[in-house]
Protein backbone atom coordinates (compact mmCIF):
# COMPACT_ATOMS: atom_id res chain seq x y z
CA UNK A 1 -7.34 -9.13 17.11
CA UNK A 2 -7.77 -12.55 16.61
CA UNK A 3 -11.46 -12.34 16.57
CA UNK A 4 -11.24 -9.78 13.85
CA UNK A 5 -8.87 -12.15 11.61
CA UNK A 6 -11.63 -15.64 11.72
CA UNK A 7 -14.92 -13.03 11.89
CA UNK A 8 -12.86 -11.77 8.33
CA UNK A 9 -11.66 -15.26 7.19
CA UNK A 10 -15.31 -17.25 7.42
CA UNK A 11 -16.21 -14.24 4.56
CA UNK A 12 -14.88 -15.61 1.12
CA UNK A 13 -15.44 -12.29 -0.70
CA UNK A 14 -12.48 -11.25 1.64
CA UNK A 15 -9.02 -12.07 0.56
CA UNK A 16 -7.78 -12.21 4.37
CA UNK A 17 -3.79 -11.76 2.90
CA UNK A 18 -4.34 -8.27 1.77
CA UNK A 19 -6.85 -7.46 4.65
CA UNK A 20 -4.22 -8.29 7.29
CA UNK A 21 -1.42 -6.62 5.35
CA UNK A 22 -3.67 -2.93 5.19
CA UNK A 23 -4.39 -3.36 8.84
CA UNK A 24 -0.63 -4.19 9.25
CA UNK A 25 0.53 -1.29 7.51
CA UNK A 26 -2.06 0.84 9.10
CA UNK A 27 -1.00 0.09 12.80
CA UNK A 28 2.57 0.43 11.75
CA UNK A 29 2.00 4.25 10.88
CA UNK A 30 -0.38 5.15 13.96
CA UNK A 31 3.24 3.80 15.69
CA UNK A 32 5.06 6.19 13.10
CA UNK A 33 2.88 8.73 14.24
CA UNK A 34 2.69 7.91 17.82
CA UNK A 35 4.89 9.91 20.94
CA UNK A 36 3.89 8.07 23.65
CA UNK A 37 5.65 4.94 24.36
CA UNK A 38 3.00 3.26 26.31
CA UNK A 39 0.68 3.59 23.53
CA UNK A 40 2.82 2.54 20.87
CA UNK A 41 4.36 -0.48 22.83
CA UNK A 42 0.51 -1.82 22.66
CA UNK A 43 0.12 -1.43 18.97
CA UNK A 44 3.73 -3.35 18.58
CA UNK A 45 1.92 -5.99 20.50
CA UNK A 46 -0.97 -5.63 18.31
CA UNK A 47 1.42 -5.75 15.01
CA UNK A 48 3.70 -9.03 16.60
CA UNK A 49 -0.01 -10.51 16.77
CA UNK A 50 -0.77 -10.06 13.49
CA UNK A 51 2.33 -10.29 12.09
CA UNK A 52 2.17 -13.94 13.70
CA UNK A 53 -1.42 -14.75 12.12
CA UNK A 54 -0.55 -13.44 8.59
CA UNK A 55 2.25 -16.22 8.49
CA UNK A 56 0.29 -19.19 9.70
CA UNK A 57 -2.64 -18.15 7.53
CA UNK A 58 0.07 -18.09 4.23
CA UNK A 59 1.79 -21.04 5.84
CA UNK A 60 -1.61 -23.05 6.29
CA UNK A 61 -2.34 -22.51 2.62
CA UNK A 62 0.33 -22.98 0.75
């Protein structure tokens, strides 16, 4: 996940705020849409992750 953010961020034809939002919103509704518990509880990993980078990206740059 992390990977994913700096491979997107070194790209400046990428405005990284609205690229982690998307893939925010998109993880939150594979969990919407998700019965299993196991495989949810690793996307809200996934979304605590990138939750996490989106602030110290905004934070970093404001």
């Amino acid at each position: 996940m992390i990977n994913w953010v700096l491979e997107n961020m070194t790209n400046p034809s990428i405005q990284i705020y609205d690229l982690i939002e998307s893939k925010m919103n998109e993880i939150i509704l594979t969990i919407n849409q998700t019965y299993s518990i196991f495989e949810a509880d690793k996307l809200h990993g996934e979304l605590r992750i990138l939750d996490w980078i989106f602030y110290q990206v905004c934070i970093n740059n404001e």
